[in-house]
PDB file of N, CA and C in Angstrom:
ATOM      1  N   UNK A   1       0.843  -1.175   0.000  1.00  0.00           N
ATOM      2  CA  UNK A   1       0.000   0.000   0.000  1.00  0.00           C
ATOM      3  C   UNK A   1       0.889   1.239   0.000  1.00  0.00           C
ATOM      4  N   UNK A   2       0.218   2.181  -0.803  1.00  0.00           N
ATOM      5  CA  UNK A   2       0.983   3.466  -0.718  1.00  0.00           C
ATOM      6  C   UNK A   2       0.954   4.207   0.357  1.00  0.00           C
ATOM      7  N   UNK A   3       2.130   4.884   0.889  1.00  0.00           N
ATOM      8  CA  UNK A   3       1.892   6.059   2.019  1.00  0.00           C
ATOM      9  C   UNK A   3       1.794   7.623   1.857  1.00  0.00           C
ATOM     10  N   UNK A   4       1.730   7.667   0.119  1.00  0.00           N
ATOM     11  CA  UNK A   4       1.468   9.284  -0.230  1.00  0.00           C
ATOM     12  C   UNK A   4       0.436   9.470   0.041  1.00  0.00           C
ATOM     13  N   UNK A   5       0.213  10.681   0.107  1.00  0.00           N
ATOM     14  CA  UNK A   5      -1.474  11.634   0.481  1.00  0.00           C
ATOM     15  C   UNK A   5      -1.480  11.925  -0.536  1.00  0.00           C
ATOM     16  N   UNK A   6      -3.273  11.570  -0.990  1.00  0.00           N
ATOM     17  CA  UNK A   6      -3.550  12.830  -2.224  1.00  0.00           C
ATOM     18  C   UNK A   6      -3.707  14.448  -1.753  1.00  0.00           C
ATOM     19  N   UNK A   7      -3.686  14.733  -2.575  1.00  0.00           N
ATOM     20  CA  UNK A   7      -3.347  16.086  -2.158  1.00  0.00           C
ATOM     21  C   UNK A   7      -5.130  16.923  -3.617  1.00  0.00           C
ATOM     22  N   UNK A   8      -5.832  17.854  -2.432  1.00  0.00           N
ATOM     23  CA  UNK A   8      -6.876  18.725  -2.898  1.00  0.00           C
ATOM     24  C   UNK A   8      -6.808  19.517  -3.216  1.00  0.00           C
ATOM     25  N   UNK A   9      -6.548  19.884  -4.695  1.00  0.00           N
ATOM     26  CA  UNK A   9      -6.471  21.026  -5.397  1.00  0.00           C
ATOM     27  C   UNK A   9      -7.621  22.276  -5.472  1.00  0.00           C
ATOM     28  N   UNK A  10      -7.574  22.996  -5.158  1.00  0.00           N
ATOM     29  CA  UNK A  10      -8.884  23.733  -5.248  1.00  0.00           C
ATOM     30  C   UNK A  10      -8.398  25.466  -5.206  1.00  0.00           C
ATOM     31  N   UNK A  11      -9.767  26.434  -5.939  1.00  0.00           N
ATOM     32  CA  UNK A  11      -9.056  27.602  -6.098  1.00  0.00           C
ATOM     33  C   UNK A  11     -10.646  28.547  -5.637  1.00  0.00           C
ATOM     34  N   UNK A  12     -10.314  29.522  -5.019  1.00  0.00           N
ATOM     35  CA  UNK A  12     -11.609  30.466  -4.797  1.00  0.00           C
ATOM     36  C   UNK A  12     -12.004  31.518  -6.058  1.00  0.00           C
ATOM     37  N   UNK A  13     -12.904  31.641  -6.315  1.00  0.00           N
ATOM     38  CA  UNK A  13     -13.850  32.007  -7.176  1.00  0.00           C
ATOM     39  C   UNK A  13     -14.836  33.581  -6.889  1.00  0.00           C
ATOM     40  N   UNK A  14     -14.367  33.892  -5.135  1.00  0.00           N
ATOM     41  CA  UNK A  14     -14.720  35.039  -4.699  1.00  0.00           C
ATOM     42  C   UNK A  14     -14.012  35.214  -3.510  1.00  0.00           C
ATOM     43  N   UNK A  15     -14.015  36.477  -3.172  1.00  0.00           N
ATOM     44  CA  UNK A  15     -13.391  36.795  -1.369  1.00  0.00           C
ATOM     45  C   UNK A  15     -14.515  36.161  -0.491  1.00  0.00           C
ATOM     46  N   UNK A  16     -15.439  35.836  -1.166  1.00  0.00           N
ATOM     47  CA  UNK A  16     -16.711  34.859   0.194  1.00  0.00           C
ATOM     48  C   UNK A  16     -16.381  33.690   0.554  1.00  0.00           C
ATOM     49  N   UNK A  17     -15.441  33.212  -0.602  1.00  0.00           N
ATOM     50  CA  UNK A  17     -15.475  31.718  -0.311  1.00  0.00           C
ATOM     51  C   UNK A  17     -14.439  31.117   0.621  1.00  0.00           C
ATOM     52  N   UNK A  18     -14.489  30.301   1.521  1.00  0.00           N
ATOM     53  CA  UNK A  18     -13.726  29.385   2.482  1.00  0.00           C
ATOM     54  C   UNK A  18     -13.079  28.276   2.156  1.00  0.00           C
ATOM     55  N   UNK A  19     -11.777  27.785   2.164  1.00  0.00           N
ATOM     56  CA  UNK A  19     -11.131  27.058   2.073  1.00  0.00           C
ATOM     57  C   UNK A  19     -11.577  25.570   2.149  1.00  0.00           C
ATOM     58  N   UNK A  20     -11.479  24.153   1.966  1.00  0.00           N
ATOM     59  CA  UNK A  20     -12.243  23.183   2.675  1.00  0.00           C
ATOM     60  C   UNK A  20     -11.472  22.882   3.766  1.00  0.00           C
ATOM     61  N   UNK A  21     -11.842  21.816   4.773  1.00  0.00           N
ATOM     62  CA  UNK A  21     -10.934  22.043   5.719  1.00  0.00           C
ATOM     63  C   UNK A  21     -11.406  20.386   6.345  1.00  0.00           C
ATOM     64  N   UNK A  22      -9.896  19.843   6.901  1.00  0.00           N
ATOM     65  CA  UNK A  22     -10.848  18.751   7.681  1.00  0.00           C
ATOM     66  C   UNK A  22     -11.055  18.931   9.189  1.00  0.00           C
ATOM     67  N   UNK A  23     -12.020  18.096   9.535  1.00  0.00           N
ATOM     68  CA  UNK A  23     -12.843  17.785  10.604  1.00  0.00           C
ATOM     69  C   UNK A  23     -11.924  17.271  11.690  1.00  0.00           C
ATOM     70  N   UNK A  24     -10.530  16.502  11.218  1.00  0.00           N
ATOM     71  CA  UNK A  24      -9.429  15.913  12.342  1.00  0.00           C
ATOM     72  C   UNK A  24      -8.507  15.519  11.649  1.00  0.00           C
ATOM     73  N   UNK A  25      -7.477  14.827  11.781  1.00  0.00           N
ATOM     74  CA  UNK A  25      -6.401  14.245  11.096  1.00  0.00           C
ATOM     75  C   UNK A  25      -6.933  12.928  10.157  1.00  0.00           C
ATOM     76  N   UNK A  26      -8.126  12.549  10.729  1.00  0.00           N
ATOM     77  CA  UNK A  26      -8.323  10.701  10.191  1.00  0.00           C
ATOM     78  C   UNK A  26      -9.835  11.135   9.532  1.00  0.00           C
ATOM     79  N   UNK A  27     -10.038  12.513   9.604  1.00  0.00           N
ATOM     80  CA  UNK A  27     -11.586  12.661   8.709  1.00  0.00           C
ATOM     81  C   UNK A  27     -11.054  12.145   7.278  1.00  0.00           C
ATOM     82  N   UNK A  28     -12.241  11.367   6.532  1.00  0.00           N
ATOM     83  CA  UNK A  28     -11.820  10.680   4.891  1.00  0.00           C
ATOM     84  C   UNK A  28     -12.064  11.858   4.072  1.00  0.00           C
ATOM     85  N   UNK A  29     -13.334  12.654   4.475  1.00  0.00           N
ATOM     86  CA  UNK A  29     -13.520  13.711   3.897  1.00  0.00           C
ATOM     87  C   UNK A  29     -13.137  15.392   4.048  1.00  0.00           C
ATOM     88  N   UNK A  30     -13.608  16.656   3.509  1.00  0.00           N
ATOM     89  CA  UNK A  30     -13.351  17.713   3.550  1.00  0.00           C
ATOM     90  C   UNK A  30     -14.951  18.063   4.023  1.00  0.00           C
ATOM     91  N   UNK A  31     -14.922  19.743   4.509  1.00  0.00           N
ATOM     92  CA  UNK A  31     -15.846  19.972   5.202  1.00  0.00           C
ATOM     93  C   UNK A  31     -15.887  21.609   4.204  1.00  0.00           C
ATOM     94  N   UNK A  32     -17.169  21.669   3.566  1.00  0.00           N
ATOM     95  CA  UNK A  32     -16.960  22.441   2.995  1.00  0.00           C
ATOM     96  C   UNK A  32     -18.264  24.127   3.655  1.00  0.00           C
ATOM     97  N   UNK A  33     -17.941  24.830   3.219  1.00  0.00           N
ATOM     98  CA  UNK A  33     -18.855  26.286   3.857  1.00  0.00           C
ATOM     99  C   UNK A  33     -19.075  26.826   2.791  1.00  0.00           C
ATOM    100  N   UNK A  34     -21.055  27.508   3.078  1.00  0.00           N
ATOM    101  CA  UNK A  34     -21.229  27.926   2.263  1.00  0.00           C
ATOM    102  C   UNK A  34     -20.733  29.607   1.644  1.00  0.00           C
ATOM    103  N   UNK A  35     -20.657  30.045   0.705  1.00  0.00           N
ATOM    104  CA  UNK A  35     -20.052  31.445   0.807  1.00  0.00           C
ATOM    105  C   UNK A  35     -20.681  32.529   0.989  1.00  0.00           C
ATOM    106  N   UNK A  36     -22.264  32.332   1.206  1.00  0.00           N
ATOM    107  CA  UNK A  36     -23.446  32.915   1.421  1.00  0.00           C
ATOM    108  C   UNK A  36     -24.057  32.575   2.629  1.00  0.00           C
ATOM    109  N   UNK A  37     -24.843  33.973   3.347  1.00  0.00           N
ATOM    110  CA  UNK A  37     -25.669  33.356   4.325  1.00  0.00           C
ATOM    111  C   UNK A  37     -27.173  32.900   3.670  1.00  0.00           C
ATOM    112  N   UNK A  38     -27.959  32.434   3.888  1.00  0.00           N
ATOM    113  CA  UNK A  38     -29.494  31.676   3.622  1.00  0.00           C
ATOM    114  C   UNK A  38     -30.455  31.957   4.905  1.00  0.00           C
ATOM    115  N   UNK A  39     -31.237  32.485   4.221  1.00  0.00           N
ATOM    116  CA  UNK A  39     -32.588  32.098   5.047  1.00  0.00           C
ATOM    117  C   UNK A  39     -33.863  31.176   4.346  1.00  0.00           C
ATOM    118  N   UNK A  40     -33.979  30.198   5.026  1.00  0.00           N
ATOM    119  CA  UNK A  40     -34.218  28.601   4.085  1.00  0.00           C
ATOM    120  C   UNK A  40     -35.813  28.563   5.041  1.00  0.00           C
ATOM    121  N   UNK A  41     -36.858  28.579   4.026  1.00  0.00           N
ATOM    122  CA  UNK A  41     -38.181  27.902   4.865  1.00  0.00           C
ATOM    123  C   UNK A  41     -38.362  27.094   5.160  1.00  0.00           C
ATOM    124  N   UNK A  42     -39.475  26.856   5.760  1.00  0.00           N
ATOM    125  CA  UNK A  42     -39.360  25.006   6.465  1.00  0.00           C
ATOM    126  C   UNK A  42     -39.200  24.430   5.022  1.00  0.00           C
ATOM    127  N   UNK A  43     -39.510  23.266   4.972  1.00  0.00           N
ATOM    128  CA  UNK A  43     -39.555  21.954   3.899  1.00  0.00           C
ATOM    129  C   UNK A  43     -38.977  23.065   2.711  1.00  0.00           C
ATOM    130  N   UNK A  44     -38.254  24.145   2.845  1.00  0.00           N
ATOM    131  CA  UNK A  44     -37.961  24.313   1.285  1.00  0.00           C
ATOM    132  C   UNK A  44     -36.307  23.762   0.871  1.00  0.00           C
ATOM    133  N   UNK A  45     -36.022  23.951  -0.009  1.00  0.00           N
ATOM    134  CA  UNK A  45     -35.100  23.989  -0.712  1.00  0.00           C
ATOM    135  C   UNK A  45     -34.282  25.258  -1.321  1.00  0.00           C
ATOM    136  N   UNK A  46     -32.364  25.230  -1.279  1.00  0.00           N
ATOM    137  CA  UNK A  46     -31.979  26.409  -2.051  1.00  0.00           C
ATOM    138  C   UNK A  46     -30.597  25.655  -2.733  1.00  0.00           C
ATOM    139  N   UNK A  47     -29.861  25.865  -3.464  1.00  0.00           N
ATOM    140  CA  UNK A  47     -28.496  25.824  -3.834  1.00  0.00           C
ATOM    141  C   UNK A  47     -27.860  26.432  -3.382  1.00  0.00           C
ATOM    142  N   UNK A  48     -27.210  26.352  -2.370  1.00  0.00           N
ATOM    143  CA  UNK A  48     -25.738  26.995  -1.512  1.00  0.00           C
ATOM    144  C   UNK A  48     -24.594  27.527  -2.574  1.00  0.00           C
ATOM    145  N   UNK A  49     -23.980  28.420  -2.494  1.00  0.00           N
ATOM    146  CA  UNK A  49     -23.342  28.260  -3.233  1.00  0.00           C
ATOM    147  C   UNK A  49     -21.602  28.561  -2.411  1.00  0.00           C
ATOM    148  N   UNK A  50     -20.739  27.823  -2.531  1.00  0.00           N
ATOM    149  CA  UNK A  50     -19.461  27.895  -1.912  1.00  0.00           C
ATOM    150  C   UNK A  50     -18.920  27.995  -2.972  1.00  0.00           C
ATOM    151  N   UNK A  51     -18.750  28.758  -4.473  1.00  0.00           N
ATOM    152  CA  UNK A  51     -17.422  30.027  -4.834  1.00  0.00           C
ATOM    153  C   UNK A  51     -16.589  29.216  -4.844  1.00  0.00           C
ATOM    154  N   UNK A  52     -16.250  27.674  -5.003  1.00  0.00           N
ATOM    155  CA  UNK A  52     -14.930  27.533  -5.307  1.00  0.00           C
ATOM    156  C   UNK A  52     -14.777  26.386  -6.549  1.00  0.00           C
ATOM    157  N   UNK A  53     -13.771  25.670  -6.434  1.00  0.00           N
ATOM    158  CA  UNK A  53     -13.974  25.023  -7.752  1.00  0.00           C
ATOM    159  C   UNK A  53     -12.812  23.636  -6.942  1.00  0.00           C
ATOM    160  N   UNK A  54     -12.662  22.551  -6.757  1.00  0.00           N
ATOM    161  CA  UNK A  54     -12.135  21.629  -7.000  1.00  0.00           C
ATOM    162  C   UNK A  54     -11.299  20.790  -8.225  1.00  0.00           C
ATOM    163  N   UNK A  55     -10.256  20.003  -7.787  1.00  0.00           N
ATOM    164  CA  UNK A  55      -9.667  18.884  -9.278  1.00  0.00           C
ATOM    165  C   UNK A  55      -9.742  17.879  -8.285  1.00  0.00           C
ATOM    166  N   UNK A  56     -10.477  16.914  -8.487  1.00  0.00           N
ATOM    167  CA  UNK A  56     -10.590  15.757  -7.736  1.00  0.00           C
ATOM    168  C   UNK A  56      -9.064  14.985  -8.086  1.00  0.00           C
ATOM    169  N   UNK A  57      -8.323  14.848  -7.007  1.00  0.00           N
ATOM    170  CA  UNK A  57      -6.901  14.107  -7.336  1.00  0.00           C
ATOM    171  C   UNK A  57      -7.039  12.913  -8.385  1.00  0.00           C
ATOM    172  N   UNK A  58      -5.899  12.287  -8.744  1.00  0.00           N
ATOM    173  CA  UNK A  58      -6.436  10.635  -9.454  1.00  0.00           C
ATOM    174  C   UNK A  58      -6.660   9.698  -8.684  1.00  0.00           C
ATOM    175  N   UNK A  59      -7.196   8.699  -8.718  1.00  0.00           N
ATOM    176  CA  UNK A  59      -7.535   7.816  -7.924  1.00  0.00           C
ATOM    177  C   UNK A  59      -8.710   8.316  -6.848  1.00  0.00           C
ATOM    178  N   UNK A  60      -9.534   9.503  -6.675  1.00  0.00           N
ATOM    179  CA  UNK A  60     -10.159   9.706  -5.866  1.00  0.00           C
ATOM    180  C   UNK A  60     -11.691   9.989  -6.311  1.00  0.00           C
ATOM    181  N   UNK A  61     -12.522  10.035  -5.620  1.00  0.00           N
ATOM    182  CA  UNK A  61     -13.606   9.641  -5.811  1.00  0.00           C
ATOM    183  C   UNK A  61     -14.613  11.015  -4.919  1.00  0.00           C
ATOM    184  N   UNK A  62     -15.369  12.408  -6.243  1.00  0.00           N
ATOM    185  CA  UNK A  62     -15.677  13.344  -5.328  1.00  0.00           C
ATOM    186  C   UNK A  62     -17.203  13.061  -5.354  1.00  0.00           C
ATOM    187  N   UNK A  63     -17.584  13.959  -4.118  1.00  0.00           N
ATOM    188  CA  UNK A  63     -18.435  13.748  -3.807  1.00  0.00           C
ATOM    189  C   UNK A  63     -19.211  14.993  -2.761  1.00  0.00           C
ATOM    190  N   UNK A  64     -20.331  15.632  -3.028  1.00  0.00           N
ATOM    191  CA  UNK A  64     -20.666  16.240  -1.950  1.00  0.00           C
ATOM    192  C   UNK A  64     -21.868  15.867  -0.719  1.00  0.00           C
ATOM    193  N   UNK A  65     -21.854  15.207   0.094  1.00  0.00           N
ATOM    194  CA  UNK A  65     -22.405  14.607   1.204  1.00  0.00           C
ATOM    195  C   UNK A  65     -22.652  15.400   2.383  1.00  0.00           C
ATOM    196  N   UNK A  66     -24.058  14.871   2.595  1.00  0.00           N
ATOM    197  CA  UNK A  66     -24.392  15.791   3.901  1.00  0.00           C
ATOM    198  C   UNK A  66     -23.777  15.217   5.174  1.00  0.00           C
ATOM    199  N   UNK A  67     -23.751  16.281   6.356  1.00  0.00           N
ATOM    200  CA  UNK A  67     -22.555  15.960   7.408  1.00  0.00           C
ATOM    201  C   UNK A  67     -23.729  15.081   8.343  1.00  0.00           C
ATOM    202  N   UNK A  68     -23.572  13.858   8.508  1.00  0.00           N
ATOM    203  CA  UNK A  68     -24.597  12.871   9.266  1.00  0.00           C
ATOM    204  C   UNK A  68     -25.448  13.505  10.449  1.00  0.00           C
ATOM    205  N   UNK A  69     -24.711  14.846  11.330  1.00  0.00           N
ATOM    206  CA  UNK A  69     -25.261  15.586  12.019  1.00  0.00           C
ATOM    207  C   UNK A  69     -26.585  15.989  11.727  1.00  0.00           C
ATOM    208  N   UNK A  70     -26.270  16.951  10.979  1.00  0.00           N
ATOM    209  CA  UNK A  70     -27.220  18.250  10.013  1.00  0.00           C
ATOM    210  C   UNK A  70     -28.693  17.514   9.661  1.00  0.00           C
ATOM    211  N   UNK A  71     -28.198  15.858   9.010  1.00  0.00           N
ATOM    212  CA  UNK A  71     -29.252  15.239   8.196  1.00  0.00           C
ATOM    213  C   UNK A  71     -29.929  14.593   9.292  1.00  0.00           C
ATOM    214  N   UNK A  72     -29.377  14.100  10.415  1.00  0.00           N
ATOM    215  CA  UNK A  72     -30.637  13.268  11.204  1.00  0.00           C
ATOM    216  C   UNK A  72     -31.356  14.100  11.745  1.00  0.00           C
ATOM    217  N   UNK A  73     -30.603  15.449  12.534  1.00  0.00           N
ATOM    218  CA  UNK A  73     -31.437  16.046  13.682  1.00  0.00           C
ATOM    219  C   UNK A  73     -32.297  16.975  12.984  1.00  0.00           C
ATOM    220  N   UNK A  74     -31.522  17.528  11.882  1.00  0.00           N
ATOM    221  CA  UNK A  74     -32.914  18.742  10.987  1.00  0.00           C
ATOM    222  C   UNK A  74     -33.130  18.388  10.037  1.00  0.00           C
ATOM    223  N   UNK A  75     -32.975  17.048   9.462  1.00  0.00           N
ATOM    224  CA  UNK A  75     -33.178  16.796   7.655  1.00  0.00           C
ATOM    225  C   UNK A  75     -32.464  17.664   6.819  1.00  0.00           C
ATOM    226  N   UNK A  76     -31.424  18.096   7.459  1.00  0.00           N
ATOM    227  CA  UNK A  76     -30.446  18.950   5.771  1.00  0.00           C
ATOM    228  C   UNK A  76     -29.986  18.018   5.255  1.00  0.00           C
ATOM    229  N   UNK A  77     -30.178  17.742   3.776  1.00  0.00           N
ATOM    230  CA  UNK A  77     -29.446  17.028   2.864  1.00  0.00           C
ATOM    231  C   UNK A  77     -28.619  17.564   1.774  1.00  0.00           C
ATOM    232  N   UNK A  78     -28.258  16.775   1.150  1.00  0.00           N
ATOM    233  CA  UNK A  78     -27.948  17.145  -0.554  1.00  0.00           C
ATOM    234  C   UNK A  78     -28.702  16.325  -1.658  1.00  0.00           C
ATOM    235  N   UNK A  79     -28.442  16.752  -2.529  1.00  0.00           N
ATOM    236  CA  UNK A  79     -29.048  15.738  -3.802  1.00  0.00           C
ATOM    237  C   UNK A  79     -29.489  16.695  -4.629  1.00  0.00           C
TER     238      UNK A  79
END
């Protein structure tokens, strides 16, 4: 097995936008922020938008996923 890190290329797209960042040393994923604030109605829906742009390394597999928190206790998802 290899011991290199992929490494997350990514570039901002406005002064709003936030870096991704992880959650701990052993998080698999990145934690991303939106670059806007929202005011969201009940049961509605919006597109967040976080201003940045990603290159998914090789060998890696992207993905944007809701944080297991967010989705059980208030139903925030993605999709």
């Amino acid at each position: 097995m290899s011991s290199s890190k992929a490494v997350l290329r990514f570039g901002k797209l406005s002064e709003h936008a936030f870096s991704p960042i992880k959650g701990s040393a052993y998080a698999a994923g990145w934690d991303l922020r939106s670059a806007y604030d929202y005011v969201l109605p009940a049961r509605g829906k919006i597109t967040a938008q976080t201003d940045i742009q990603i290159a998914v390394p090789h060998g890696c597999y992207g993905r944007v996923a809701p944080r297991s928190g967010l989705a059980a206790k208030f139903g925030i998802d993605t999709g």
